[in-house]
PDB file of N, CA and C in Angstrom:
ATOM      1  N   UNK A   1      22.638 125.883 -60.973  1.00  0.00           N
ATOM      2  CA  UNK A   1      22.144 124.755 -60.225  1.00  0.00           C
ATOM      3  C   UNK A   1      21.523 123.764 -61.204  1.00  0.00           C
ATOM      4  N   UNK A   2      21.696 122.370 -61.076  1.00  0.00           N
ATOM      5  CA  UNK A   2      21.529 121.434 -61.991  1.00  0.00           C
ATOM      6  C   UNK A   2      20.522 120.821 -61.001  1.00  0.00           C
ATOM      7  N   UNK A   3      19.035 120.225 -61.481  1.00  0.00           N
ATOM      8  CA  UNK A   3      17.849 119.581 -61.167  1.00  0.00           C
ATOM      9  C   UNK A   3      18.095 118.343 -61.346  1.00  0.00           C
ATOM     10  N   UNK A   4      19.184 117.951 -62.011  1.00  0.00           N
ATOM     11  CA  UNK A   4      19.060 115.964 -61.839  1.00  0.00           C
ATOM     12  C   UNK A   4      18.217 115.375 -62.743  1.00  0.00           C
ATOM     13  N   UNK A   5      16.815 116.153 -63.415  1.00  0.00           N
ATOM     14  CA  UNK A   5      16.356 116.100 -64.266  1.00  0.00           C
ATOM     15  C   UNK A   5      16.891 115.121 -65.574  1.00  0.00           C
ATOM     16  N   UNK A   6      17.779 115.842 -65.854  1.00  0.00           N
ATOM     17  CA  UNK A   6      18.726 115.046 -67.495  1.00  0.00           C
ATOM     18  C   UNK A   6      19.556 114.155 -66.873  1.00  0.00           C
ATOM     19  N   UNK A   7      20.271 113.656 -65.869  1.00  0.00           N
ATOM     20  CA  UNK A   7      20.786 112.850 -65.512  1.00  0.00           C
ATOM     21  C   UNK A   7      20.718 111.185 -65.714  1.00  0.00           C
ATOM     22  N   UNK A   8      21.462 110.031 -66.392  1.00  0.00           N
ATOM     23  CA  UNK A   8      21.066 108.986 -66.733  1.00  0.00           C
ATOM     24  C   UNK A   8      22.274 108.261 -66.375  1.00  0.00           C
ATOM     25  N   UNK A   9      22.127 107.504 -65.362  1.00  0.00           N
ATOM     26  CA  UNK A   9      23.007 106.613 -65.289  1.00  0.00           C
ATOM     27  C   UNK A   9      22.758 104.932 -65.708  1.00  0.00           C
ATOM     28  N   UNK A  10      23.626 104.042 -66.201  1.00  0.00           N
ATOM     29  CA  UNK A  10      23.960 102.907 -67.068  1.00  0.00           C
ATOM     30  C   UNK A  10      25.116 102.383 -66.065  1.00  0.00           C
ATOM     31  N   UNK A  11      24.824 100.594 -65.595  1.00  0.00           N
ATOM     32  CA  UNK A  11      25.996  99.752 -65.213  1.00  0.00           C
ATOM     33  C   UNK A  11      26.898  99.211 -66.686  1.00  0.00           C
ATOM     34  N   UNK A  12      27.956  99.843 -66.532  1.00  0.00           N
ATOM     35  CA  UNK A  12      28.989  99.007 -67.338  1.00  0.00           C
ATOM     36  C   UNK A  12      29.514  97.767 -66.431  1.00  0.00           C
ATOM     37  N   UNK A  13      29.970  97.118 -67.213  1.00  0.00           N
ATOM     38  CA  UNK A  13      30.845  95.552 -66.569  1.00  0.00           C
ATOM     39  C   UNK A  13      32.146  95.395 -67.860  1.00  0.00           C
ATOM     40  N   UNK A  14      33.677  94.740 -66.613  1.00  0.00           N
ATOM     41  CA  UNK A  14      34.454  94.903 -67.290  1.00  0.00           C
ATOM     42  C   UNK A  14      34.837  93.351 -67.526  1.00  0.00           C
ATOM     43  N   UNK A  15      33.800  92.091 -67.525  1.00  0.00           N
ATOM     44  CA  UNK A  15      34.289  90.657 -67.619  1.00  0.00           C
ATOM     45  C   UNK A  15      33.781  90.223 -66.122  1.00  0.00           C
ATOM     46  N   UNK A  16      34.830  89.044 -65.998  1.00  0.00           N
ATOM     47  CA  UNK A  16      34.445  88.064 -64.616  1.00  0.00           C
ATOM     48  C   UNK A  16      35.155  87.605 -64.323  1.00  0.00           C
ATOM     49  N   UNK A  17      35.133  87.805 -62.538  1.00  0.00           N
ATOM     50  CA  UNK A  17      36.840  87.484 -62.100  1.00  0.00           C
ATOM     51  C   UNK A  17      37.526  88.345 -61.260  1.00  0.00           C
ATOM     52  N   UNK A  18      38.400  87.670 -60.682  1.00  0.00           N
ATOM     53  CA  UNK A  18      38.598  88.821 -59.390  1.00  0.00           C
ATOM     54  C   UNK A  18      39.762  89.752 -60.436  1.00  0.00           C
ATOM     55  N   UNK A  19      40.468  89.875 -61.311  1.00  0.00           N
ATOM     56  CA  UNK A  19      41.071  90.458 -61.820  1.00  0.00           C
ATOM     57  C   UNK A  19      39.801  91.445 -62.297  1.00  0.00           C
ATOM     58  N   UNK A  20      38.978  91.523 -62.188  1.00  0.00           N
ATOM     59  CA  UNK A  20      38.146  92.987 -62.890  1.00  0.00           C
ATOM     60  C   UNK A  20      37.605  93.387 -61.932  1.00  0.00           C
ATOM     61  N   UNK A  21      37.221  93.128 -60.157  1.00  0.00           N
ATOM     62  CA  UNK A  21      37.406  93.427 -59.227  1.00  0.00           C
ATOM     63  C   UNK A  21      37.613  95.167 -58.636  1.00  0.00           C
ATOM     64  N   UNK A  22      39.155  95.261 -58.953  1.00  0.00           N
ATOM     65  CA  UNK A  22      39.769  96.240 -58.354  1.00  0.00           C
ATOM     66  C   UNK A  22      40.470  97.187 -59.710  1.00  0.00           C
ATOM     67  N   UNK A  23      39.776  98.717 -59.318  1.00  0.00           N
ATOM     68  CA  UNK A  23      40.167  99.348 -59.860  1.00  0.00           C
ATOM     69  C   UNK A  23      40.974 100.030 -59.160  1.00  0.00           C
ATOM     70  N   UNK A  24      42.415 100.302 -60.106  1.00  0.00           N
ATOM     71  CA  UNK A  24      43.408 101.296 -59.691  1.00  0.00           C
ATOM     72  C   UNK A  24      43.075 102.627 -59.799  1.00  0.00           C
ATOM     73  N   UNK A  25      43.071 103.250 -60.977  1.00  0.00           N
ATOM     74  CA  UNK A  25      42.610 104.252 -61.291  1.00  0.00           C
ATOM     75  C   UNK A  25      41.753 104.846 -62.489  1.00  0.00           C
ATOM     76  N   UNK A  26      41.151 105.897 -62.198  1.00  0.00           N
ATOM     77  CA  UNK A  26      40.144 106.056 -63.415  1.00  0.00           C
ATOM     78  C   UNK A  26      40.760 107.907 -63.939  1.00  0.00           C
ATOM     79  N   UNK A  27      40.194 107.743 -65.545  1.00  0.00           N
ATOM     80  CA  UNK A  27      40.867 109.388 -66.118  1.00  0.00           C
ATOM     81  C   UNK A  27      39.687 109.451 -67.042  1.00  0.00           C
ATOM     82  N   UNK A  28      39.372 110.545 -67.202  1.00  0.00           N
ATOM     83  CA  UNK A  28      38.666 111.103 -68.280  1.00  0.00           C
ATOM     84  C   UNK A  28      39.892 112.329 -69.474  1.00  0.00           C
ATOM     85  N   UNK A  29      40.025 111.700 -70.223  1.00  0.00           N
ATOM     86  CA  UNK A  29      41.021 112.584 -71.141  1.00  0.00           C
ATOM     87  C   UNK A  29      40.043 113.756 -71.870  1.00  0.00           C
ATOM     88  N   UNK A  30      41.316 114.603 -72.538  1.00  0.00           N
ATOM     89  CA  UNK A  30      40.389 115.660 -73.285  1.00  0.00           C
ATOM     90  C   UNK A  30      39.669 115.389 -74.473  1.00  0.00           C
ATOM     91  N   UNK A  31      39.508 114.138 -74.845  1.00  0.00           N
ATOM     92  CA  UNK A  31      38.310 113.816 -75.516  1.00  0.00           C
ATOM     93  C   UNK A  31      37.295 113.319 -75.314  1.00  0.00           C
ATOM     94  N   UNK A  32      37.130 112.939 -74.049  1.00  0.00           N
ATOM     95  CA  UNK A  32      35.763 112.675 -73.499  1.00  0.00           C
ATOM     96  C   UNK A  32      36.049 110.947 -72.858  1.00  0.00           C
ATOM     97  N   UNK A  33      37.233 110.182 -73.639  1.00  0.00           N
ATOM     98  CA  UNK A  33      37.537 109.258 -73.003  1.00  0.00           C
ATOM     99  C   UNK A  33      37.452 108.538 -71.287  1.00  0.00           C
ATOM    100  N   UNK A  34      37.429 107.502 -71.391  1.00  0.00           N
ATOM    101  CA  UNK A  34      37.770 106.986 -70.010  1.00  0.00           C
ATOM    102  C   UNK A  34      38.368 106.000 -69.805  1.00  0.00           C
ATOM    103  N   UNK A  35      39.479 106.335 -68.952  1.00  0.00           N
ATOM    104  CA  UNK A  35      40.406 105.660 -69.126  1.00  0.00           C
ATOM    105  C   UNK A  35      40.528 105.052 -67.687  1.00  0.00           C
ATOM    106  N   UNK A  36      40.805 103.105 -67.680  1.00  0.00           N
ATOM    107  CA  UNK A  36      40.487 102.462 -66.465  1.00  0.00           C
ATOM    108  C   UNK A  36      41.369 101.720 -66.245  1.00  0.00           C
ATOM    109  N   UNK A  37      42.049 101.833 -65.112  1.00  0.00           N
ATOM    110  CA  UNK A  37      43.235 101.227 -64.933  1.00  0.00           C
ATOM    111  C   UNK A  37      43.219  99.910 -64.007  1.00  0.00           C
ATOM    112  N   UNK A  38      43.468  98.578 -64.158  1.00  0.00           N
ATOM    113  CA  UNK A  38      42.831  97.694 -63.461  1.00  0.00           C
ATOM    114  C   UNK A  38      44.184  96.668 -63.084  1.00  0.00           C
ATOM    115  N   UNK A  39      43.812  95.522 -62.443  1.00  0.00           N
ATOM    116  CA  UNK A  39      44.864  94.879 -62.189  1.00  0.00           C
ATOM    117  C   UNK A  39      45.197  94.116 -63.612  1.00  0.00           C
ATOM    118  N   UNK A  40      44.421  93.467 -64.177  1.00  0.00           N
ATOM    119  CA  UNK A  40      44.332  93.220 -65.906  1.00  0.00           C
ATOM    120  C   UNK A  40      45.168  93.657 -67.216  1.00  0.00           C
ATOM    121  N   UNK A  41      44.938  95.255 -66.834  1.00  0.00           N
ATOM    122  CA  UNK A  41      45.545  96.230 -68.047  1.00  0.00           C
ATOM    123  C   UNK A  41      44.675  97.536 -67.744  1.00  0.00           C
ATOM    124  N   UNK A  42      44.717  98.192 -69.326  1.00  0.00           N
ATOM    125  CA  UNK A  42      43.857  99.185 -69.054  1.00  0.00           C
ATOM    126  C   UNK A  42      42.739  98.976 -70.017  1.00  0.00           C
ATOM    127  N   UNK A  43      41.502  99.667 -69.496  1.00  0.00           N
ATOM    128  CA  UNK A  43      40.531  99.757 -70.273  1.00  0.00           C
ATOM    129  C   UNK A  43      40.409 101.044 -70.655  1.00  0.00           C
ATOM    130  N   UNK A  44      39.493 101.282 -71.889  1.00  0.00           N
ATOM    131  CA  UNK A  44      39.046 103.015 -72.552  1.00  0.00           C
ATOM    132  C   UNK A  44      37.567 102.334 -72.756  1.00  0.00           C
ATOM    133  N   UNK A  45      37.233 103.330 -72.183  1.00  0.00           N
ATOM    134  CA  UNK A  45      35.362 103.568 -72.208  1.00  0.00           C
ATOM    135  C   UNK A  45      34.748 105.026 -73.061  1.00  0.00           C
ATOM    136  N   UNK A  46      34.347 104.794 -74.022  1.00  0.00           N
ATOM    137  CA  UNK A  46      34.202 105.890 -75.081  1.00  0.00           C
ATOM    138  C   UNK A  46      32.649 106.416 -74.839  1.00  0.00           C
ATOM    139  N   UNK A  47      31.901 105.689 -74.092  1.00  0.00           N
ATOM    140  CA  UNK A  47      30.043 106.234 -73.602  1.00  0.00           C
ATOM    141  C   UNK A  47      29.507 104.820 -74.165  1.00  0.00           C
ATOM    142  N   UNK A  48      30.234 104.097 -74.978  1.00  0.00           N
ATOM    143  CA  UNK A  48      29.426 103.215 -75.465  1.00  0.00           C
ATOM    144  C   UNK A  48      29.620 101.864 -75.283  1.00  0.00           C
ATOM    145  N   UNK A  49      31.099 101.564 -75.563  1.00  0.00           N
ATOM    146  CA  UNK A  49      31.922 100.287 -75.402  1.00  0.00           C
ATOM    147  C   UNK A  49      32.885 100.130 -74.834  1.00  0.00           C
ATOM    148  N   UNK A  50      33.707  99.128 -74.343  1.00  0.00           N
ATOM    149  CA  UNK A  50      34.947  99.502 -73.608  1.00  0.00           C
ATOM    150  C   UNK A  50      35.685  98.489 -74.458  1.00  0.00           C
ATOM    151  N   UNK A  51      37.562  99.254 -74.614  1.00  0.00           N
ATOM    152  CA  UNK A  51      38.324  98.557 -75.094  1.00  0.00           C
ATOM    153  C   UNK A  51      39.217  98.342 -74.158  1.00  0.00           C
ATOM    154  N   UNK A  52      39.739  97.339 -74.486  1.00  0.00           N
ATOM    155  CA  UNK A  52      40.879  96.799 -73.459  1.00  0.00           C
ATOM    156  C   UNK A  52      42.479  96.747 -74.224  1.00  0.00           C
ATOM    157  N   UNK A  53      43.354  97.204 -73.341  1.00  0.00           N
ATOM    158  CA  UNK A  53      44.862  97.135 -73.787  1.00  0.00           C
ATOM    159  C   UNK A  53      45.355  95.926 -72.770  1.00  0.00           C
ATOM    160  N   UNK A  54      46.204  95.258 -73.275  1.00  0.00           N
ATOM    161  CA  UNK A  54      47.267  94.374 -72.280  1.00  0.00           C
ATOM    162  C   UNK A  54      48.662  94.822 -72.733  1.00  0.00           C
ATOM    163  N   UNK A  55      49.410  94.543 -71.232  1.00  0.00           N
ATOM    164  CA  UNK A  55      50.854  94.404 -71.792  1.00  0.00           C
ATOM    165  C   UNK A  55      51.127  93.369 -72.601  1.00  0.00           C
ATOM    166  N   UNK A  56      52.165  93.389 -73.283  1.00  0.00           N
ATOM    167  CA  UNK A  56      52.897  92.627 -74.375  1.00  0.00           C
ATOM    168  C   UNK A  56      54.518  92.773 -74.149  1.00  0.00           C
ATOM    169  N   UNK A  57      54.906  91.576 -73.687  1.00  0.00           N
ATOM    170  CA  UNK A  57      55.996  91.671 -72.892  1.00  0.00           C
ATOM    171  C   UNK A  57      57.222  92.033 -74.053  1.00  0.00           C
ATOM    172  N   UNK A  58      57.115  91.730 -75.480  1.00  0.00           N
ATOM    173  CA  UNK A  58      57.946  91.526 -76.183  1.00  0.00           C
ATOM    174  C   UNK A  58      57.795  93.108 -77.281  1.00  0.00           C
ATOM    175  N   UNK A  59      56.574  93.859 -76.875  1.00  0.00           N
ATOM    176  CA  UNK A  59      55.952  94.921 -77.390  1.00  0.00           C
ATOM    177  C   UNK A  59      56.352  95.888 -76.581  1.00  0.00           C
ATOM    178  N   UNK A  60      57.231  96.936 -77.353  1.00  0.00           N
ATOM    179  CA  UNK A  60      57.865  98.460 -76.245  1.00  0.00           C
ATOM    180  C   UNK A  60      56.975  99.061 -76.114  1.00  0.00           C
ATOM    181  N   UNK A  61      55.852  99.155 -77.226  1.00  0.00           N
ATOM    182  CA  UNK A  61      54.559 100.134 -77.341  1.00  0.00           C
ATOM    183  C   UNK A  61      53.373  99.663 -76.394  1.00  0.00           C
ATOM    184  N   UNK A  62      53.217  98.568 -76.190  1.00  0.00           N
ATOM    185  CA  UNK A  62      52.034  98.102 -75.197  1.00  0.00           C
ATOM    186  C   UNK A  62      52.161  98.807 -73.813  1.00  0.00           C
ATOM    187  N   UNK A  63      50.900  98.753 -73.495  1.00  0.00           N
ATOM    188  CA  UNK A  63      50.486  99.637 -71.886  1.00  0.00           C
ATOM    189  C   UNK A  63      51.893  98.697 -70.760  1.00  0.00           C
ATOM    190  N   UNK A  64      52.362  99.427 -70.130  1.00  0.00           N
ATOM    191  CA  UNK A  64      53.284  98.300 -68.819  1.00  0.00           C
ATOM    192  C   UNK A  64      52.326  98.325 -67.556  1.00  0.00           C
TER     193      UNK A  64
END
């Protein structure tokens, strides 16, 4: 049983705009990652900062 005690929650923000709005989906990978799927692109949230991917229409490797 966990007391809530150590518990700390922090608002992240992903910009401004109805494109940061709506989240599709969210993942936590096996490294502790977080991974945020938005109408935008995707974001990765590491505990500290968030990075952002876009597609790149001319890029095979970019997020689709």
């Amino acid at each position: 049983m966990v007391d809530g005690t150590d518990l700390r929650f922090a608002r992240i923000t992903f910009g401004e705009g109805p494109s940061h709005l709506e989240i599709d989906d969210i993942l936590q990978d096996d490294q502790g990652f977080l991974w945020i799927g938005a109408q935008n692109g995707l974001k990765r949230f590491d505990g500290y900062s968030i990075r952002e991917f876009h597609s790149e229409p001319n890029d095979l490797n970019s997020p689709t």
